[in-house]
N, C-alpha and C. Protein backbone atom coordinates (compact mmCIF):
# COMPACT_ATOMS: atom_id res chain seq x y z
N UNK A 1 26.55 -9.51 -4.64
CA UNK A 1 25.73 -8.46 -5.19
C UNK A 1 25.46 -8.77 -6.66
N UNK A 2 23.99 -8.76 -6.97
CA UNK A 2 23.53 -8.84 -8.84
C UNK A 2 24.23 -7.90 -9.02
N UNK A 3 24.61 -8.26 -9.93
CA UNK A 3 25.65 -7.07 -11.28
C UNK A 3 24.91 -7.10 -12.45
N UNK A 4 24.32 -5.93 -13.42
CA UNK A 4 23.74 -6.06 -14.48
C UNK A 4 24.50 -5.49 -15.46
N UNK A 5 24.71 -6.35 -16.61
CA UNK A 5 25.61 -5.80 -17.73
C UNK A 5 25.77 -4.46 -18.78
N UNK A 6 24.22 -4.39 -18.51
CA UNK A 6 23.72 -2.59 -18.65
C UNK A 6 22.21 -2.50 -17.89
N UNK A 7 22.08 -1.42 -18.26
CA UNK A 7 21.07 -1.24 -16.95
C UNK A 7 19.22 -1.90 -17.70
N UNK A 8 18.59 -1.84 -17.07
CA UNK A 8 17.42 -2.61 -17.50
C UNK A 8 16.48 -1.15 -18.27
N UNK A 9 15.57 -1.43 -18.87
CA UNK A 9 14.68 -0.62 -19.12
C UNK A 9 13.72 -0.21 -17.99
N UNK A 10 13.31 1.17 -17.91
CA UNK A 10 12.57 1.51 -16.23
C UNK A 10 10.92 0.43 -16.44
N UNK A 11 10.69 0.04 -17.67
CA UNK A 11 9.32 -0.67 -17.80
C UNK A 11 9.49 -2.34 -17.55
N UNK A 12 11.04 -2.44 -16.70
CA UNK A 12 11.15 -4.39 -16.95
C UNK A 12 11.37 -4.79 -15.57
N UNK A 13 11.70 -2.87 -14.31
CA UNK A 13 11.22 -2.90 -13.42
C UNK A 13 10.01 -3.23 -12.36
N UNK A 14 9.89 -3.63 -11.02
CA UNK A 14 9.21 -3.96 -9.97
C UNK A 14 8.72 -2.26 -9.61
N UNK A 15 7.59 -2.13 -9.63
CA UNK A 15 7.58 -0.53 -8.92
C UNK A 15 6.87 -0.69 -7.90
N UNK A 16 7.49 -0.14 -6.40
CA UNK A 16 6.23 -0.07 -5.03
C UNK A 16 6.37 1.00 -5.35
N UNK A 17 4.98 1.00 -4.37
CA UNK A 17 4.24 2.52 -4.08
C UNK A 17 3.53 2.37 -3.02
N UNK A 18 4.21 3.69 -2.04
CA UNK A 18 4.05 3.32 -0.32
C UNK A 18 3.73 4.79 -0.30
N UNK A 19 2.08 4.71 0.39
CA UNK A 19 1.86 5.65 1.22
C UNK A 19 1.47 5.79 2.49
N UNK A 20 1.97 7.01 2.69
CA UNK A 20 0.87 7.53 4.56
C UNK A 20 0.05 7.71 4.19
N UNK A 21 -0.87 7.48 5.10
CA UNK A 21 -2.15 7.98 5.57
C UNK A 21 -2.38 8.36 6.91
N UNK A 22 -2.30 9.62 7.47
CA UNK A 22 -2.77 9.99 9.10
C UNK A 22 -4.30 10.30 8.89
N UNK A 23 -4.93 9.55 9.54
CA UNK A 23 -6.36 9.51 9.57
C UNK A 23 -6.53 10.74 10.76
N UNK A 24 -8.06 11.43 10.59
CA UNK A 24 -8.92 12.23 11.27
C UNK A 24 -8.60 11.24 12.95
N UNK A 25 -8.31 12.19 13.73
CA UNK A 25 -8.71 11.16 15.13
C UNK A 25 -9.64 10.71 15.82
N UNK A 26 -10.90 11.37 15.21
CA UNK A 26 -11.99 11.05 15.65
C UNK A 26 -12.69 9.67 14.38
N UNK A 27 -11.73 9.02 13.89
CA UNK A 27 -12.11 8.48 12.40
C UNK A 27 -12.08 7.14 13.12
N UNK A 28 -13.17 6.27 13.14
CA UNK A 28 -13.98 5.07 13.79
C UNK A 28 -12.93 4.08 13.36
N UNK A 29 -12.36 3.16 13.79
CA UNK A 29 -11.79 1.98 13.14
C UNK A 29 -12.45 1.40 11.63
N UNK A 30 -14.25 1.58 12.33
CA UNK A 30 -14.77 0.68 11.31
C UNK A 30 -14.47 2.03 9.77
N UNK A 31 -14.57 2.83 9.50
CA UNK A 31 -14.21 3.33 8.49
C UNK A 31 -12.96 3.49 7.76
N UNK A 32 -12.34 3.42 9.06
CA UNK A 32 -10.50 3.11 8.31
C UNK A 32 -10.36 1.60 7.83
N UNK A 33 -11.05 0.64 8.18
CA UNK A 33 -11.52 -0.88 7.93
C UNK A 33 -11.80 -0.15 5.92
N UNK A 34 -12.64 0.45 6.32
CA UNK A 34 -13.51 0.62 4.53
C UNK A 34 -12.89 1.08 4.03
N UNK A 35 -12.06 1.83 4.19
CA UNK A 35 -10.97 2.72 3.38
C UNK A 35 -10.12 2.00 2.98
N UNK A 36 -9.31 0.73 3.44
CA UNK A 36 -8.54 -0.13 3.32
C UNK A 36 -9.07 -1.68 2.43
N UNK A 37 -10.44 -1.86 2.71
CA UNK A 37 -11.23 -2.67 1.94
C UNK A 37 -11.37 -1.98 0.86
N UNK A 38 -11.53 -0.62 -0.13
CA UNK A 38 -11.53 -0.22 -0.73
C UNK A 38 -10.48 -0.15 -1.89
N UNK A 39 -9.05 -0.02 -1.03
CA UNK A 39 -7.56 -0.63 -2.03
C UNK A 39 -7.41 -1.90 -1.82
N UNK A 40 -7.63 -2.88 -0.70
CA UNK A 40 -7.83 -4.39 -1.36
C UNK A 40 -8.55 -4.73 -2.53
N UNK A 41 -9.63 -4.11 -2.61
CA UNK A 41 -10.61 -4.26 -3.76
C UNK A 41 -9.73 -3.93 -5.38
N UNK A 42 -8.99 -3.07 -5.04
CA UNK A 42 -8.11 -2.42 -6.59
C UNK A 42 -7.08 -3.79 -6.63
N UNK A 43 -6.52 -4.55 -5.14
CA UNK A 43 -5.38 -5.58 -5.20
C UNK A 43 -6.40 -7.07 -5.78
N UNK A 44 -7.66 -6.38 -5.71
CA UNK A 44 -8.39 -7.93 -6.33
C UNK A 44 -8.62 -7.88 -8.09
N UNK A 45 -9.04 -6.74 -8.09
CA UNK A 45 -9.58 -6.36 -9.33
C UNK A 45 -8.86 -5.95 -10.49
N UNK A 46 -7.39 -5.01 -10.23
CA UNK A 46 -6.74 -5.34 -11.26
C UNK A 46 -5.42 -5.97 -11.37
N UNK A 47 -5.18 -6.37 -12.64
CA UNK A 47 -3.91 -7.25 -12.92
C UNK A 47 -2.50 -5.83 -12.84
N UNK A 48 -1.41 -6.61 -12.67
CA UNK A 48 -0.57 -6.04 -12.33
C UNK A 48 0.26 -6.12 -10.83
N UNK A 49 -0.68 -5.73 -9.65
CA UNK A 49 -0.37 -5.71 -8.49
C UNK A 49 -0.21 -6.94 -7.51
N UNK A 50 1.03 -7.27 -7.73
CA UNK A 50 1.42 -8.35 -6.95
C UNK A 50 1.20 -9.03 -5.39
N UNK A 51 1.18 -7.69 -5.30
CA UNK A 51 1.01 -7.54 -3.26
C UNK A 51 0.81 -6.35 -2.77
N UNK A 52 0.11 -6.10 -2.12
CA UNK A 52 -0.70 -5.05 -1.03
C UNK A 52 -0.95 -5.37 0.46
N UNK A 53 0.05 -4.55 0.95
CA UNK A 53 0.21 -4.52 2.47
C UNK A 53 -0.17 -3.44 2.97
N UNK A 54 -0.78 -3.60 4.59
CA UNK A 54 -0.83 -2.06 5.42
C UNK A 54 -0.90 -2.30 6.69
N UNK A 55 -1.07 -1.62 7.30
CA UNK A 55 -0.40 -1.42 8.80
C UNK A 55 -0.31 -0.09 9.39
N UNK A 56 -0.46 -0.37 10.61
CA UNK A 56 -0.25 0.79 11.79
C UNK A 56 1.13 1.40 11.79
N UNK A 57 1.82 2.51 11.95
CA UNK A 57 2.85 3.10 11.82
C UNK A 57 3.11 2.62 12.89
N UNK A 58 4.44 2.19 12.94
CA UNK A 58 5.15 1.61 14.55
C UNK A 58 5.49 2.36 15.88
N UNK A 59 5.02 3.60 15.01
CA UNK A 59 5.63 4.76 16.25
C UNK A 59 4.36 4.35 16.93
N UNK A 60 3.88 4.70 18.17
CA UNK A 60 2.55 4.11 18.75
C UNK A 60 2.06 5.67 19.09
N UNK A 61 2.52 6.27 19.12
CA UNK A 61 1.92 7.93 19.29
C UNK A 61 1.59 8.48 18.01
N UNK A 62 1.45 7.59 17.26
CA UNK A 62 0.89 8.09 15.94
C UNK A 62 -0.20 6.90 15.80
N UNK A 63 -1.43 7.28 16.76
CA UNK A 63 -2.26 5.83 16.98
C UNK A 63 -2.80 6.26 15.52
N UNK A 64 -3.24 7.13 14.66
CA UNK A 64 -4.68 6.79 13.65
C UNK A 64 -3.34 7.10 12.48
N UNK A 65 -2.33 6.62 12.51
CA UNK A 65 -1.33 6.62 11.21
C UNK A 65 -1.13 5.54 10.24
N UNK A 66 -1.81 5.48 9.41
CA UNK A 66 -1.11 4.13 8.65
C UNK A 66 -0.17 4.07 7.38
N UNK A 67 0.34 3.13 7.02
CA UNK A 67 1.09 3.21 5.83
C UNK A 67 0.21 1.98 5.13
N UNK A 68 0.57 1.93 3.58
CA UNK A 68 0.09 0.79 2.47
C UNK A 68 0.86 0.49 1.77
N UNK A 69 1.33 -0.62 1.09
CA UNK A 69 2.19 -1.07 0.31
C UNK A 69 1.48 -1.43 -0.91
N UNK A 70 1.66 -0.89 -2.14
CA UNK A 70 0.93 -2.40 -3.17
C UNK A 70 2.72 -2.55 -4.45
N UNK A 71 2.70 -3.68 -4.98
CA UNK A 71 3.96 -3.94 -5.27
C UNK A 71 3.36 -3.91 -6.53
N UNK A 72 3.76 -3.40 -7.58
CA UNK A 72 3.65 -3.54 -9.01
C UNK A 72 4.48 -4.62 -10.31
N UNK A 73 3.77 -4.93 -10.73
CA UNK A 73 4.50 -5.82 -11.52
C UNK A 73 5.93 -4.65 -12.61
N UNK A 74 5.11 -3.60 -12.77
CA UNK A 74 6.34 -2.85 -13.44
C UNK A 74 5.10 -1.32 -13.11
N UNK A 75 6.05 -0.56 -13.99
CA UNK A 75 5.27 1.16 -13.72
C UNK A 75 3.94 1.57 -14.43
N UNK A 76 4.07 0.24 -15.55
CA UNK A 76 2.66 0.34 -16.41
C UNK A 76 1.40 0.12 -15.39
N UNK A 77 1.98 -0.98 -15.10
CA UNK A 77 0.87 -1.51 -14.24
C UNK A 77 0.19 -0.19 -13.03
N UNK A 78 1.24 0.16 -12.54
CA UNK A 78 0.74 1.30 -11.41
C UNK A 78 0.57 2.31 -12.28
N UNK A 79 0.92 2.76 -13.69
CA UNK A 79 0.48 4.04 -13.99
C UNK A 79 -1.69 3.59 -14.58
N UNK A 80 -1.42 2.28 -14.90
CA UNK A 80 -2.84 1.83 -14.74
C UNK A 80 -3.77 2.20 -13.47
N UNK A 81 -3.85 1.99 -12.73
CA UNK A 81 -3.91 2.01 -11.26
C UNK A 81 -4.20 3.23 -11.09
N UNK A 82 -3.17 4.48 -10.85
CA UNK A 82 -3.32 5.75 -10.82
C UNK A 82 -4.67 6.19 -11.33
N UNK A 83 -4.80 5.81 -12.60
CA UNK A 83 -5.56 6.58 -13.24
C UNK A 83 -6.80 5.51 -13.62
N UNK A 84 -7.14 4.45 -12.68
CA UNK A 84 -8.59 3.88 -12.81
C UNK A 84 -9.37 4.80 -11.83
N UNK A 85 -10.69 4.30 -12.19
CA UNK A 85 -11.82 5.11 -11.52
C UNK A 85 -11.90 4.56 -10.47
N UNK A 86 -11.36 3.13 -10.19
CA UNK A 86 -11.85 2.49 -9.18
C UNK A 86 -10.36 2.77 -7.86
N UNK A 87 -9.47 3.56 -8.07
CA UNK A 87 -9.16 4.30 -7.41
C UNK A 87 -9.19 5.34 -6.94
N UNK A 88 -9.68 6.30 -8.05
CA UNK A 88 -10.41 7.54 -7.86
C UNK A 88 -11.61 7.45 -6.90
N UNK A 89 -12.36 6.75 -7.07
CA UNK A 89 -13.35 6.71 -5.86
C UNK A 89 -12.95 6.34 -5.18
N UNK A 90 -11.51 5.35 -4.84
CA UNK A 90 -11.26 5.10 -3.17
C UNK A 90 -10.66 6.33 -2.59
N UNK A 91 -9.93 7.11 -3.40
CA UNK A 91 -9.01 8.24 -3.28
C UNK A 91 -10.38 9.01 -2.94
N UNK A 92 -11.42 9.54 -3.49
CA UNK A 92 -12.37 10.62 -2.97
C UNK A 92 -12.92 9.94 -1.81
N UNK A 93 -12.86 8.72 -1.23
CA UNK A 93 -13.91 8.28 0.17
C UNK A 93 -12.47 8.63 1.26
N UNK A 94 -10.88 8.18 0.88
CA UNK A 94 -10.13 8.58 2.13
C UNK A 94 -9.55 9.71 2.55
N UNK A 95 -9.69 10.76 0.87
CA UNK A 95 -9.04 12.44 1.81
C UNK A 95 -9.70 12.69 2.59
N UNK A 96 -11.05 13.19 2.46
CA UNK A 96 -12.09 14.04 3.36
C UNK A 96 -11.47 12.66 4.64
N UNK A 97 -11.55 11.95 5.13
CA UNK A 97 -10.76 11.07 6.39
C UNK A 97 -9.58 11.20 7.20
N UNK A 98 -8.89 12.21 6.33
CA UNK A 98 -6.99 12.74 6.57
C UNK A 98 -7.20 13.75 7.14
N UNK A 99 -6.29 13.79 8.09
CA UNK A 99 -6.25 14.79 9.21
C UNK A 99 -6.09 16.65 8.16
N UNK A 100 -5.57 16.26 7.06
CA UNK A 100 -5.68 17.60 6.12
C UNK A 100 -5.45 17.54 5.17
N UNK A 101 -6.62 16.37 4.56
CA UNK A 101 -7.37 16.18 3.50
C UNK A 101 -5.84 15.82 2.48
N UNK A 102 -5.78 16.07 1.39
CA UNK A 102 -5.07 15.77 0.38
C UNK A 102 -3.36 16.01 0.77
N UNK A 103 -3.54 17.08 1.08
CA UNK A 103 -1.96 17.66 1.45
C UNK A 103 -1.40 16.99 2.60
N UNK A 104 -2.16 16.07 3.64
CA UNK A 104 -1.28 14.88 4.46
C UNK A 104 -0.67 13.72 3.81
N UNK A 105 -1.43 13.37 2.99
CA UNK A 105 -0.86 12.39 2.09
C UNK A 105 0.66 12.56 1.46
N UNK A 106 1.26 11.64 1.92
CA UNK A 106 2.76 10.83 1.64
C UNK A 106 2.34 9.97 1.10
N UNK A 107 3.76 9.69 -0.47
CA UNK A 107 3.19 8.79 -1.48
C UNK A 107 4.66 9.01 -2.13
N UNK A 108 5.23 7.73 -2.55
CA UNK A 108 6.42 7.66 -3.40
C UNK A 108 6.23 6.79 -3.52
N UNK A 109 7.15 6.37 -4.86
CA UNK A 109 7.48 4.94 -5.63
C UNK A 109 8.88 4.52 -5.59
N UNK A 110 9.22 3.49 -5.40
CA UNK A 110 10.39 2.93 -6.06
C UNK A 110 10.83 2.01 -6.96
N UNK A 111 11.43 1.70 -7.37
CA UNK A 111 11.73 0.60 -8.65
C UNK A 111 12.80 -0.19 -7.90
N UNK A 112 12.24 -1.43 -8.36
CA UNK A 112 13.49 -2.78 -7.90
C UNK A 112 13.71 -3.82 -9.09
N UNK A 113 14.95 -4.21 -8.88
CA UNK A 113 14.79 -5.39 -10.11
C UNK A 113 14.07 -6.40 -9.74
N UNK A 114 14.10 -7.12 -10.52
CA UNK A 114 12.93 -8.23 -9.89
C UNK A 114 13.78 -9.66 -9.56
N UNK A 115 15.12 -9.38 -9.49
CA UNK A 115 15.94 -10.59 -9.22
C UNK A 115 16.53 -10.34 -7.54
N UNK A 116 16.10 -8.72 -7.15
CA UNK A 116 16.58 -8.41 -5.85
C UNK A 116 15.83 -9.01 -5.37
N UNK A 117 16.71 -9.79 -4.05
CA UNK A 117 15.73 -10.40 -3.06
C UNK A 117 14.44 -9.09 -1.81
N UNK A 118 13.30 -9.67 -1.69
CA UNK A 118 13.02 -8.70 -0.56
C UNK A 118 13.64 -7.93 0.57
N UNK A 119 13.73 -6.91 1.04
CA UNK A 119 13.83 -6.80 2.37
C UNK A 119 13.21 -6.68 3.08
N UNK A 120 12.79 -7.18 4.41
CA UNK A 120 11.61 -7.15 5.13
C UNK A 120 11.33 -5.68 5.38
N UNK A 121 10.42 -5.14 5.43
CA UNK A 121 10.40 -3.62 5.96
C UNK A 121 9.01 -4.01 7.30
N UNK A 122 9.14 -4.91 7.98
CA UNK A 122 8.20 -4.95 9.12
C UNK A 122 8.53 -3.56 10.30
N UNK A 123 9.75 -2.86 9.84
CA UNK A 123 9.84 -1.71 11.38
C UNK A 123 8.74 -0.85 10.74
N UNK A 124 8.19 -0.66 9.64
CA UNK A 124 7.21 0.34 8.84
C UNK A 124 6.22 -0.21 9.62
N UNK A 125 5.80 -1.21 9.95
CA UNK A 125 4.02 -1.71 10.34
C UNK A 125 4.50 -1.89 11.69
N UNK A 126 3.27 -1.91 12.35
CA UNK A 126 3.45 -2.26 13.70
C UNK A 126 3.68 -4.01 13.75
N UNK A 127 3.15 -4.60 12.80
CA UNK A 127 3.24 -5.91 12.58
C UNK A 127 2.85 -6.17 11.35
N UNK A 128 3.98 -6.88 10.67
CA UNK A 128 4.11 -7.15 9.44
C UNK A 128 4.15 -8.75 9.07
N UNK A 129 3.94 -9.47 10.04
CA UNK A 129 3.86 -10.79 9.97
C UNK A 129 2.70 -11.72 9.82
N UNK A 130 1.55 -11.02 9.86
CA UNK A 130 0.35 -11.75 9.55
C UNK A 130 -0.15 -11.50 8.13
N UNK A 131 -0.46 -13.05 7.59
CA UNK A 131 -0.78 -12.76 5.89
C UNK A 131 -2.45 -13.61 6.19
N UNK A 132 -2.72 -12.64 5.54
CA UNK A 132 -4.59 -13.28 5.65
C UNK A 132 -5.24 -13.05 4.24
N UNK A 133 -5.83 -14.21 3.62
CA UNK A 133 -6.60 -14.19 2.68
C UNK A 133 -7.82 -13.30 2.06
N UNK A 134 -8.55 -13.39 1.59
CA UNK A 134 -9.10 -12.44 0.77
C UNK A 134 -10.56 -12.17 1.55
N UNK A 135 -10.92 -13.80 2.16
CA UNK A 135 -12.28 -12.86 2.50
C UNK A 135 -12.08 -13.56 4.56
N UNK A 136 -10.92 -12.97 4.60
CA UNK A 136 -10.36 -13.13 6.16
C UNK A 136 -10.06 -11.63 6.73
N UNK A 137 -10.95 -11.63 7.72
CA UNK A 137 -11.44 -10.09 8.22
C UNK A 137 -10.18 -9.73 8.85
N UNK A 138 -9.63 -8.97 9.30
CA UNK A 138 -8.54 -8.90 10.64
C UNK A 138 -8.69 -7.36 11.28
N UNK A 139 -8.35 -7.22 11.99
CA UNK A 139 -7.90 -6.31 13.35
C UNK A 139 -7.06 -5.30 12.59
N UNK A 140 -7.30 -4.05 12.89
CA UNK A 140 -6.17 -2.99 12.56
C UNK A 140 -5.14 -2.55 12.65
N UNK A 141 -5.08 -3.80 14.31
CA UNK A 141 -3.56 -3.42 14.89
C UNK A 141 -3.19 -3.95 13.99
N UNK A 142 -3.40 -5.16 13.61
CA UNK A 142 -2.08 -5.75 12.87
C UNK A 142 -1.87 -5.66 11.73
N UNK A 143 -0.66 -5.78 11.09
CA UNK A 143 0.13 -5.01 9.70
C UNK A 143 -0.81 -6.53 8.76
N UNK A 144 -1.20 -6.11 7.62
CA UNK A 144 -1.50 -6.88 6.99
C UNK A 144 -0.91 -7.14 5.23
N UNK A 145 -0.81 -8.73 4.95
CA UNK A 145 0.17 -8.88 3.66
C UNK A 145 -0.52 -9.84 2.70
N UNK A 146 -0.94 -9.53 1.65
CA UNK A 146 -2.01 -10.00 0.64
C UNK A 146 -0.78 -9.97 -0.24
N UNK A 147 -0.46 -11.23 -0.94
CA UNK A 147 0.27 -11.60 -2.17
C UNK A 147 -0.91 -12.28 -3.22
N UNK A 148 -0.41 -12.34 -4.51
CA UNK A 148 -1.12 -13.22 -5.28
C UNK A 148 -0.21 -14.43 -5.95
């Protein structure tokens, strides 16, 4: 186990930030596609975000459920993020999409050191093993993992 000799500053931290999303059930693949092309676009565009993952919730009776991962370089970086426009407009195209709008939304952060090794969290996605590049289309079933 890392042992730290005192504790780190919360800004020298790794911060994820994982949310649900239960989509409308009548909500087309191809628009949950755009909704998700929409926070890839924030994992292209700004600095900070290391990795952005998402995926189908594994429970399978939760067919229009997804979760997202994006990994932060520290909390600056995601408090950046929060408060760009170019999330704000992805955030106004996917409530009206949520089975009840704003108030379905699940969303927490955590902090990691950055010397902890990963843990896989593939039981979160239905499949967490496919990593596809930037302008590589994929399927919804499968959990998807964009590093930089």
């Amino acid at each position: 186990m890392l042992q730290l000799s005192k504790p780190l500053p919360i800004d020298k931290l790794q911060t994820n930030h994982i949310v649900f999303l239960p989509f409308k059930e009548n909500c087309s693949d191809l628009v949950i596609t755009e909704a998700f092309s929409l926070l890839k676009n924030l994992f292209d565009t700004l600095c900070g975000i290391s990795s952005f993952q998402y995926g189908k919730c594994a429970d399978l009776s939760l067919d229009k459920n997804y979760i997202f991962e994006m990994a932060f370089t520290d909390c600056v970086a995601r408090d950046h993020y929060l408060t760009h426009d170019t999330h704000i407009k992805a955030a106004e195209f996917i409530i009206p999409l949520l089975k009840n709008g704003k108030q379905s939304i699940i969303a927490f952060d955590y902090l990691k050191h950055k010397k902890f090794l990963d843990i896989h969290r593939s039981q979160f996605f239905k499949s967490a093993t496919v990593t596809h590049t930037a302008n590589d289309p994929c399927p919804l079933d499968e959990g998807v993992i964009y590093k930089k």
